[in-house]
C-alpha atoms as a PDB file:
ATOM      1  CA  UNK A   1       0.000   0.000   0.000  1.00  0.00           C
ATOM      2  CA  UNK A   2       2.925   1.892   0.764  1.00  0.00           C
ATOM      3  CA  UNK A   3       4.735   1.550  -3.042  1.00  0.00           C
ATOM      4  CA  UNK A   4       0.923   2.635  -4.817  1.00  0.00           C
ATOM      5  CA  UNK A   5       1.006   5.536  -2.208  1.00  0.00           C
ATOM      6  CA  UNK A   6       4.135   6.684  -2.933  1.00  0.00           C
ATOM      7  CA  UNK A   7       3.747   6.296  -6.487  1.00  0.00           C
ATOM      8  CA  UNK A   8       0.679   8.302  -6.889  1.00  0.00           C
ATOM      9  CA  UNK A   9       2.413  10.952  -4.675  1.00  0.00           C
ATOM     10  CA  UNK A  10       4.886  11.072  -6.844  1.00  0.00           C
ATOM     11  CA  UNK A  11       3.222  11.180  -9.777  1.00  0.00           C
ATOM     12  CA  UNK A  12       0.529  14.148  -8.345  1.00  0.00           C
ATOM     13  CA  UNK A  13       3.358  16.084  -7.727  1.00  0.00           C
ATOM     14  CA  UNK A  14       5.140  15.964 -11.040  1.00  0.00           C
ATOM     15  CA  UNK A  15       1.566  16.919 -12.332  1.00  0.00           C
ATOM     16  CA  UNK A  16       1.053  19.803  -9.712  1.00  0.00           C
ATOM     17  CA  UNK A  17       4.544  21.468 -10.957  1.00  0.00           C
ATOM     18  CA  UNK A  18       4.895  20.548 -14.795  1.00  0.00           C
ATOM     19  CA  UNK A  19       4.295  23.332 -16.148  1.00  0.00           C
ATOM     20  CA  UNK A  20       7.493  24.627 -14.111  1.00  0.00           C
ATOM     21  CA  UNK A  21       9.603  22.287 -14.204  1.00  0.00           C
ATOM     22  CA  UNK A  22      13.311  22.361 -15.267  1.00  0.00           C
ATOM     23  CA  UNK A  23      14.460  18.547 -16.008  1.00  0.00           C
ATOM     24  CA  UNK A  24      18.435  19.301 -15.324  1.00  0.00           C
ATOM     25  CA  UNK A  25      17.383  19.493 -11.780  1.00  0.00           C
ATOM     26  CA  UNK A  26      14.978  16.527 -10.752  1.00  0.00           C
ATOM     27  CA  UNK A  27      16.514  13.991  -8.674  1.00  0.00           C
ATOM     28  CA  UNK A  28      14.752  11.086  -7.514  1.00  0.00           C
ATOM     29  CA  UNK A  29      17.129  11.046  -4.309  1.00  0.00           C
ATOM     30  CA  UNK A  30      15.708  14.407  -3.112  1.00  0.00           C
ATOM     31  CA  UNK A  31      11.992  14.009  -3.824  1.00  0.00           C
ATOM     32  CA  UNK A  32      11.973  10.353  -1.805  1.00  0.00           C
ATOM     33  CA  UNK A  33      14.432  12.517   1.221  1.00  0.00           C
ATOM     34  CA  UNK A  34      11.837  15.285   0.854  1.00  0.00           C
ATOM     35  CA  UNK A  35       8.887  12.822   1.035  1.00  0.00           C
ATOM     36  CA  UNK A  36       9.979  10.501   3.715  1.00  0.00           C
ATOM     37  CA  UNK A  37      11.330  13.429   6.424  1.00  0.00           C
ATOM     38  CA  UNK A  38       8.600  15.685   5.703  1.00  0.00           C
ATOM     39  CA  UNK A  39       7.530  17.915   8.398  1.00  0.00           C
ATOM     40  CA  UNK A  40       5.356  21.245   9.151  1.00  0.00           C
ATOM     41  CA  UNK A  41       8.465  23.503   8.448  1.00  0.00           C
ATOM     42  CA  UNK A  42       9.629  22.007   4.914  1.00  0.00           C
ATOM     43  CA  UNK A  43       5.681  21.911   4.001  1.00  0.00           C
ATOM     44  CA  UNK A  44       5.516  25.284   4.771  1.00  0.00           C
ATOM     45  CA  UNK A  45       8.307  25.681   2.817  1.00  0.00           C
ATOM     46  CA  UNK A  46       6.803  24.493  -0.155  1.00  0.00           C
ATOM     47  CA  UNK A  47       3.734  26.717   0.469  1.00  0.00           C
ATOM     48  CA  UNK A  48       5.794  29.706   0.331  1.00  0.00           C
ATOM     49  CA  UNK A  49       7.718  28.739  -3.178  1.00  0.00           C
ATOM     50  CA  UNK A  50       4.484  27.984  -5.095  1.00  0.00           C
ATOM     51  CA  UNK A  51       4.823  30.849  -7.859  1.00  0.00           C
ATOM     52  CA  UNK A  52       0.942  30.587  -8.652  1.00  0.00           C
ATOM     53  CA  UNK A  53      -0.895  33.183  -7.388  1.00  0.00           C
ATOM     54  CA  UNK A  54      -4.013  30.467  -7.088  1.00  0.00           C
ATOM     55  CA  UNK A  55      -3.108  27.164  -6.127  1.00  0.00           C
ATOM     56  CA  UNK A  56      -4.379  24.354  -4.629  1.00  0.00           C
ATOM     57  CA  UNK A  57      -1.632  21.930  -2.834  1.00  0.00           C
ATOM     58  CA  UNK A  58      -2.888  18.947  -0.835  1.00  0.00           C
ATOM     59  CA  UNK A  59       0.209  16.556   0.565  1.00  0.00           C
ATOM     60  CA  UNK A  60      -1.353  13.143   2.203  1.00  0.00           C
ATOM     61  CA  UNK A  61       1.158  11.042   3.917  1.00  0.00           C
ATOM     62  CA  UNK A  62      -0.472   7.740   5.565  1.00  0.00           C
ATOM     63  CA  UNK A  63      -3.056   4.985   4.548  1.00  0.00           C
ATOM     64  CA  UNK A  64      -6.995   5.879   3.761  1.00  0.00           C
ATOM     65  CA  UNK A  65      -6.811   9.645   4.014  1.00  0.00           C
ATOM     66  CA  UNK A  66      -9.073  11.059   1.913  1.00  0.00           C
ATOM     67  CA  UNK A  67      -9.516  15.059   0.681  1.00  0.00           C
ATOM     68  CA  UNK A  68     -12.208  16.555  -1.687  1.00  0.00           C
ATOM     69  CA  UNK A  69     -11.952  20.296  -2.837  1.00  0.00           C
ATOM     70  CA  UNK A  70     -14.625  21.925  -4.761  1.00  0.00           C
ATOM     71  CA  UNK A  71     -13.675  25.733  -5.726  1.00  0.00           C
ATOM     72  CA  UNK A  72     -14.849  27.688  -8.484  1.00  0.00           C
ATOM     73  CA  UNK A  73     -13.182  30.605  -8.309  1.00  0.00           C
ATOM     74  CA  UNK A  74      -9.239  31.360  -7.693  1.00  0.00           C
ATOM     75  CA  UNK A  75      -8.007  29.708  -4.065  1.00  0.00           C
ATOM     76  CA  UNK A  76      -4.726  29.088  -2.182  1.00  0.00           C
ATOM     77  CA  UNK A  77      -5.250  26.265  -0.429  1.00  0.00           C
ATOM     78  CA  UNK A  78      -2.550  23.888   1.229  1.00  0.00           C
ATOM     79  CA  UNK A  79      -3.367  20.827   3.210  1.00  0.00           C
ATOM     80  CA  UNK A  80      -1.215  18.453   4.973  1.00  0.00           C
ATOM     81  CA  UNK A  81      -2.653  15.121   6.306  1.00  0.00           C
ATOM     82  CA  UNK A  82       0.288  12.941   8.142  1.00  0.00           C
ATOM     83  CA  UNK A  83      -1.655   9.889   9.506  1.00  0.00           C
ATOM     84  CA  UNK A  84      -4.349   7.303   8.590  1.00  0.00           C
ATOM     85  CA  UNK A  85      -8.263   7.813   7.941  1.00  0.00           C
ATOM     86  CA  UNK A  86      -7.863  11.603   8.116  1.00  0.00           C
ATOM     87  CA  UNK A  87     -10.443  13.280   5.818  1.00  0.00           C
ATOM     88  CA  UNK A  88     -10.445  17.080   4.785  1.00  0.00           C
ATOM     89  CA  UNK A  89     -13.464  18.920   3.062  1.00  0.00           C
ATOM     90  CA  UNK A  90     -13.039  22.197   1.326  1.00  0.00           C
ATOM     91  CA  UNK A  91     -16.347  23.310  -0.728  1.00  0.00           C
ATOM     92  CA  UNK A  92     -16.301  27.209  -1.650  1.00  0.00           C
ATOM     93  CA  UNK A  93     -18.717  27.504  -4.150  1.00  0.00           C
ATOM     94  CA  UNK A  94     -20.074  31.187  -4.246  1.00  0.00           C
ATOM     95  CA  UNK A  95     -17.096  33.051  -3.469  1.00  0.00           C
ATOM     96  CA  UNK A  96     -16.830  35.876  -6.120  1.00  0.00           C
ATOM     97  CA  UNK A  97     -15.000  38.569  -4.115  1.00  0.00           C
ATOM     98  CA  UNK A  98     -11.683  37.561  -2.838  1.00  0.00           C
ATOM     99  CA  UNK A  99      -9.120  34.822  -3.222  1.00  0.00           C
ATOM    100  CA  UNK A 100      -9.345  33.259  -0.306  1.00  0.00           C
ATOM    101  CA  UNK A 101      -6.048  31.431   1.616  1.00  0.00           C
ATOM    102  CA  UNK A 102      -6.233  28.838   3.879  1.00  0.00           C
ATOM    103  CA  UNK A 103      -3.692  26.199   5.374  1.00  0.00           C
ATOM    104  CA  UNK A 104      -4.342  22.644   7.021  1.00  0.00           C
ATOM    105  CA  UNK A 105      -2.010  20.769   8.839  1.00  0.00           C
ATOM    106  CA  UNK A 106      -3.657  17.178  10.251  1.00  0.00           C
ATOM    107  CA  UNK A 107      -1.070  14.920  12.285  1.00  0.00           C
ATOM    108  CA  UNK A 108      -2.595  11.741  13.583  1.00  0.00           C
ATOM    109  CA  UNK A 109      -5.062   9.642  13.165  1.00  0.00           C
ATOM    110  CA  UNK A 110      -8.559   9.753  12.017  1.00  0.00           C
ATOM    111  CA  UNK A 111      -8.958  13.444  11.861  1.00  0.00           C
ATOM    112  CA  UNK A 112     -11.610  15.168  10.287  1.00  0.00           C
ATOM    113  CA  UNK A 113     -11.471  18.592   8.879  1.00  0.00           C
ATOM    114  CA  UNK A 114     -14.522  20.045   6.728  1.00  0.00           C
ATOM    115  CA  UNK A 115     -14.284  24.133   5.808  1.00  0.00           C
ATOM    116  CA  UNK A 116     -17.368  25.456   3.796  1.00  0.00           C
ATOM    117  CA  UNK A 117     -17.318  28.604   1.986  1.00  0.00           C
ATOM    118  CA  UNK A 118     -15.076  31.911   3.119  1.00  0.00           C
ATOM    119  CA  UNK A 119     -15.221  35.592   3.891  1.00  0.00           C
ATOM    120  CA  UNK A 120     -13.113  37.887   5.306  1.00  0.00           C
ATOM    121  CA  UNK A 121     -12.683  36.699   8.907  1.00  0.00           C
ATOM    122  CA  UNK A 122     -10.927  33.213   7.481  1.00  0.00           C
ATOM    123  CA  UNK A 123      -8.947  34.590   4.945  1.00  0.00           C
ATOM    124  CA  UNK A 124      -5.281  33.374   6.109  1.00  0.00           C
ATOM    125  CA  UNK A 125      -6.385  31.505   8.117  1.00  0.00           C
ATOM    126  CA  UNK A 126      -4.194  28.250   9.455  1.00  0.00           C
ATOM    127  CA  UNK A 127      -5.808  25.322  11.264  1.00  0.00           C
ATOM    128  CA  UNK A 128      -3.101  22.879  12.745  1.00  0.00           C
ATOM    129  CA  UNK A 129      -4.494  19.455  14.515  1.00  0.00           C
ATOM    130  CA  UNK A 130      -1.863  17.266  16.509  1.00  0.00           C
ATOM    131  CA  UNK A 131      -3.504  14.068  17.928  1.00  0.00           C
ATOM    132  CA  UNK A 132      -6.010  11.366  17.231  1.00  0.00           C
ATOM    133  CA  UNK A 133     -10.100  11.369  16.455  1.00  0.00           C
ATOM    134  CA  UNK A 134     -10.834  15.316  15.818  1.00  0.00           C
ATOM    135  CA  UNK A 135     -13.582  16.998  14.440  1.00  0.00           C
ATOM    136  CA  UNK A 136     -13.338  20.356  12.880  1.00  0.00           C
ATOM    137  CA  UNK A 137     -16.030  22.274  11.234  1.00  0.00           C
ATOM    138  CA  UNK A 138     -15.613  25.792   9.738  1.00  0.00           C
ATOM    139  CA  UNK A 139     -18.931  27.386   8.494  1.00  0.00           C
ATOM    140  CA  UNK A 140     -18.215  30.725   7.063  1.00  0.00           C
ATOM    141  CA  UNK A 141     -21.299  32.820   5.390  1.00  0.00           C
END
């Protein structure tokens, strides 16, 4: 389960970044370090170098984590799920005035983050988890 997880990782990230990237510097060696000592700072890291000004980046690291984002308008989203079962829900579907940014970070098991629409109070807004079986619900109208 490991090797398809890996591999789809893998493969979701060369999608996310083809348009930008330069072949003379991938290296397999890096991307597995990168994947298998990944932590809050280096994903942060990687939140702070995307050069879209919307973007969506979801990293899942762990067995049965699942994450559904429905958007029709320009987002920065970045989610990090580090465990098994964890499940985050992003649905901002009437959103016409702002780009809204938001970050996730999940560590544990069987969290459960769901965020529905956005407005100005959750605009930048970061919500970190650390631990086992939470529930998080963001309603924003």
């Amino acid at each position: 389960m490991k090797k398809i997880l890996i591999t789809v990782l893998m493969l979701f990230i060369e999608i996310l970044y083809s348009q930008n990237i330069n072949f003379d510097t991938i290296d397999s060696g890096k991307t597995l370090y990168l994947i298998s000592n990944l932590d809050t700072n280096t994903f942060n890291s990687l939140i702070a170098e995307k050069p879209q000004n919307s973007s969506t980046l979801l990293l899942q690291i762990g067995n049965e984590n699942f994450a559904s984002v429905n958007l029709l308008y320009d987002t920065k989203i970045s989610s990090l799920q580090k465990g098994d079962q964890n499940t985050f829900i992003y649905q901002d579907l009437f959103n016409t005035k702002s780009n809204p940014e938001l970050n996730v970070n999940a560590v544990g098991n069987g969290n459960y983050i769901e965020v529905l629409g956005s407005n100005s109070i959750s605009d930048g807004m970061t919500i970190k988890t650390t631990g086992n079986d939470k529930m998080i619900f963001v309603r924003n109208y």
